[in-house]
Protein backbone atom coordinates (compact mmCIF):
# COMPACT_ATOMS: atom_id res chain seq x y z
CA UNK A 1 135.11 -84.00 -70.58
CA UNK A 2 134.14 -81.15 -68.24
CA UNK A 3 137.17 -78.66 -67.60
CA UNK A 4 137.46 -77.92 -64.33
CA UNK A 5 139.23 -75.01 -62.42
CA UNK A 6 139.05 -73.79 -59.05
CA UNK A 7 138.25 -70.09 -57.55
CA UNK A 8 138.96 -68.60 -54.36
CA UNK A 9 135.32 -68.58 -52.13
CA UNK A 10 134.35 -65.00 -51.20
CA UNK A 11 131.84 -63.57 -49.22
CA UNK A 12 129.10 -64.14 -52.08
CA UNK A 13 129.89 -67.79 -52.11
CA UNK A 14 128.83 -68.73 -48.59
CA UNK A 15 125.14 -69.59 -49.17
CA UNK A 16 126.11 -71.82 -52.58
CA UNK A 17 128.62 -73.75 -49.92
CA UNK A 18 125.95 -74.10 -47.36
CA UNK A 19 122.85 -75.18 -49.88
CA UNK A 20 125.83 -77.41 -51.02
CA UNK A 21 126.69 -78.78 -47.98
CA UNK A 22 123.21 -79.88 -46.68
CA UNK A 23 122.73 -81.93 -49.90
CA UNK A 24 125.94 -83.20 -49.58
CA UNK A 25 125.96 -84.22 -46.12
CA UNK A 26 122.07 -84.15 -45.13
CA UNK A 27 121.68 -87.56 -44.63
CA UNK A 28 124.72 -88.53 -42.30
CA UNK A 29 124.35 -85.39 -40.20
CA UNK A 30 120.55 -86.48 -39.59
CA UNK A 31 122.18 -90.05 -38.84
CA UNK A 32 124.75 -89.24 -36.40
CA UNK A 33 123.75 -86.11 -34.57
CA UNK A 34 120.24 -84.77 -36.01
CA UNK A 35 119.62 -81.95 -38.65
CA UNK A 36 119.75 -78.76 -36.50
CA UNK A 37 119.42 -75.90 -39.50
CA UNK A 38 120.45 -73.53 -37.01
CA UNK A 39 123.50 -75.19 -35.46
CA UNK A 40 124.21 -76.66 -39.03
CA UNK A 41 124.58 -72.72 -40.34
CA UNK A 42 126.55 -71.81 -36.90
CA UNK A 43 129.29 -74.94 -37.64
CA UNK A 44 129.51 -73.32 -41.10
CA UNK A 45 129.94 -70.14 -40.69
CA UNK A 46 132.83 -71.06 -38.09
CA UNK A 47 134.28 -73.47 -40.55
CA UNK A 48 134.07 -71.46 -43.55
CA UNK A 49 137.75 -70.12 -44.38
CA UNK A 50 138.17 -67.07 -47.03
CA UNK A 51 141.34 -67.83 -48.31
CA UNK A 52 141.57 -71.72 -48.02
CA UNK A 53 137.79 -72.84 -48.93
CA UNK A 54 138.26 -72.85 -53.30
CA UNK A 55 134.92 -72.78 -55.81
CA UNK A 56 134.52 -75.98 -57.68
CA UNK A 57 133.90 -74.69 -61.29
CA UNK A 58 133.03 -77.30 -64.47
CA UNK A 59 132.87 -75.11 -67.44
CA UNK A 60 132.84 -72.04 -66.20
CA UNK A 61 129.70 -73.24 -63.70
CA UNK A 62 129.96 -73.56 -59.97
CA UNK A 63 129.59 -77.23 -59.02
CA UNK A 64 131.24 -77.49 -56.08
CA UNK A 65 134.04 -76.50 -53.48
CA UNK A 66 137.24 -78.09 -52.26
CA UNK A 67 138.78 -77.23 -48.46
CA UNK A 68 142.23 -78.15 -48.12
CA UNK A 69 144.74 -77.64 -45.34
CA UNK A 70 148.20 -76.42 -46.69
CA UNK A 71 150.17 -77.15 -43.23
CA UNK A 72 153.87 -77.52 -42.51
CA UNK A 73 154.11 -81.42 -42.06
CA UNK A 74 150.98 -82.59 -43.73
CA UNK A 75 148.36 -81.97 -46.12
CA UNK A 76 144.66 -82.18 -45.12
CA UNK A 77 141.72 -82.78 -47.32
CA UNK A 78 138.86 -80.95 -45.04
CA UNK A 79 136.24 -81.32 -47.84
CA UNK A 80 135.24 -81.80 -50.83
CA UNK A 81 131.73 -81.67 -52.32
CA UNK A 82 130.03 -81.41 -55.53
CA UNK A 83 126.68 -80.79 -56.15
CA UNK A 84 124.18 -84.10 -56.82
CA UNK A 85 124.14 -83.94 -60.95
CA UNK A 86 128.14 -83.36 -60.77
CA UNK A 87 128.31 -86.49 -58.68
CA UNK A 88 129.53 -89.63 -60.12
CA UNK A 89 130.99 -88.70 -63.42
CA UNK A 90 135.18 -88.70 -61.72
CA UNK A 91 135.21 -84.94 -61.07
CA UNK A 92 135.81 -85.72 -57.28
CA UNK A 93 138.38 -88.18 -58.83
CA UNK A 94 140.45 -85.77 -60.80
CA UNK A 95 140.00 -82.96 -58.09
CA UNK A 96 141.32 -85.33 -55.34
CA UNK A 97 144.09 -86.20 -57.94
CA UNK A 98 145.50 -82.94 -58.06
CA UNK A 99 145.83 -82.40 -54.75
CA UNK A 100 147.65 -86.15 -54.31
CA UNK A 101 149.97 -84.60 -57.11
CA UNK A 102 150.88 -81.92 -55.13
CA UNK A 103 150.87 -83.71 -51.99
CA UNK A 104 153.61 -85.70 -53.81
CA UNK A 105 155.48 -82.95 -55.02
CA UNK A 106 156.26 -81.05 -51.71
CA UNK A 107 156.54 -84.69 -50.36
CA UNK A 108 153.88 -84.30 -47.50
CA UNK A 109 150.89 -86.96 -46.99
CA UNK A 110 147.77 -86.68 -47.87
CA UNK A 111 145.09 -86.85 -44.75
CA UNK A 112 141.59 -86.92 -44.34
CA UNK A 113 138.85 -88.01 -42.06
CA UNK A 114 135.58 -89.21 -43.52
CA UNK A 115 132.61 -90.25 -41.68
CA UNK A 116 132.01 -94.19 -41.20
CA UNK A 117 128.65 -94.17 -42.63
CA UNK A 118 129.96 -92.00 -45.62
CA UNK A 119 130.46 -95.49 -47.62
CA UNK A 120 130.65 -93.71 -50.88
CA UNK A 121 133.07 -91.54 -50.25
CA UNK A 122 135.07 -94.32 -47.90
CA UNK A 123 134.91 -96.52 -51.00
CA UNK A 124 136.71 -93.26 -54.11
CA UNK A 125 139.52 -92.69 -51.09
CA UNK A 126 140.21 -96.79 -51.57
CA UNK A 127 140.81 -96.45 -54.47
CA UNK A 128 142.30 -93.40 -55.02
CA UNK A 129 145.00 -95.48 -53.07
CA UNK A 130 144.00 -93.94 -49.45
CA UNK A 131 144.29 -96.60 -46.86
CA UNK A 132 142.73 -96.62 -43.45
CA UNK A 133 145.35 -95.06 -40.74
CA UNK A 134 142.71 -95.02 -37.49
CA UNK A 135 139.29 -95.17 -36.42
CA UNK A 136 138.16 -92.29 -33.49
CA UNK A 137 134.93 -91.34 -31.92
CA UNK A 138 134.53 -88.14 -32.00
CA UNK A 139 130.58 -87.36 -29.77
CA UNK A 140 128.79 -89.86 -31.74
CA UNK A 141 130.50 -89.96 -34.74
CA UNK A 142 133.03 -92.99 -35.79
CA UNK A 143 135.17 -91.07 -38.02
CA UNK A 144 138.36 -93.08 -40.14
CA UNK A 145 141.30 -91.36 -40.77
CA UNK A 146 143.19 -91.86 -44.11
CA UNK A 147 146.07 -91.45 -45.65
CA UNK A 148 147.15 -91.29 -49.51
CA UNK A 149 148.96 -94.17 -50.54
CA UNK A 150 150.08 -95.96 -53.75
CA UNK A 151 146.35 -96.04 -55.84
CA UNK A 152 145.31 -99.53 -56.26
């Protein structure tokens, strides 16, 4: 079993998220609103927070990166990502796990939005025990919101 940990991002990390993002997310961007490299790197480097984005590490390797939203009333899973070979093997499983624990120790839910078409990822929040709280449009996105549950 891999051991995981988790890094802050720096500065140096920023290309790695972005190279990580695209293969991550490639196809439903292109789906939805069209692969724009330029506005793609723009959205990024907007969204990209020093301090809250954390490095994604599998034995001693960067693999991935996890975004998560420490707030007051709730607790909101922004991202999570893992590069393509890392995919599949219950890293994002154990990752999103942790975060549920704590979630459950400061007794604040566990949110996220994932896009429609994301089926994969719809499918590990099911049963990671995330149920479906609302469906939004959001330009041309559907987008569901979830919310940690009891896992199935």
């Amino acid at each position: 079993m891999d051991t995981l940990a988790l890094r802050p991002a720096t500065n140096a990390d920023i290309e790695f998220c972005f190279d990580l993002h695209r293969s991550s997310f490639y196809q439903y961007v292109t789906e939805i609103w069209g692969w724009d490299e330029r506005n793609r790197r723009a959205i990024h480097s907007r969204d990209f927070k020093l301090g809250r984005v954390q490095i994604v590490t599998a034995n001693g390797v960067d693999v991935g990166r996890l975004d998560v939203d420490y707030g007051d009333e709730e607790i909101f899973l922004l991202l999570i990502e893992l590069l393509p070979n890392h995919r599949g093997q219950g890293l994002g499983s154990r990752l999103i796990r942790t975060v549920l624990d704590r979630a459950a120790a400061e007794g604040k839910p566990l949110v996220l939005n994932v896009l429609e078409v994301n089926r994969r990822a719809y499918e590990l929040y099911r049963r990671l025990g995330f149920t479906e709280d609302r469906r939004f449009v959001e330009g041309p996105a559907v987008k569901v919101r979830m919310v940690a549950g009891q896992p199935e």
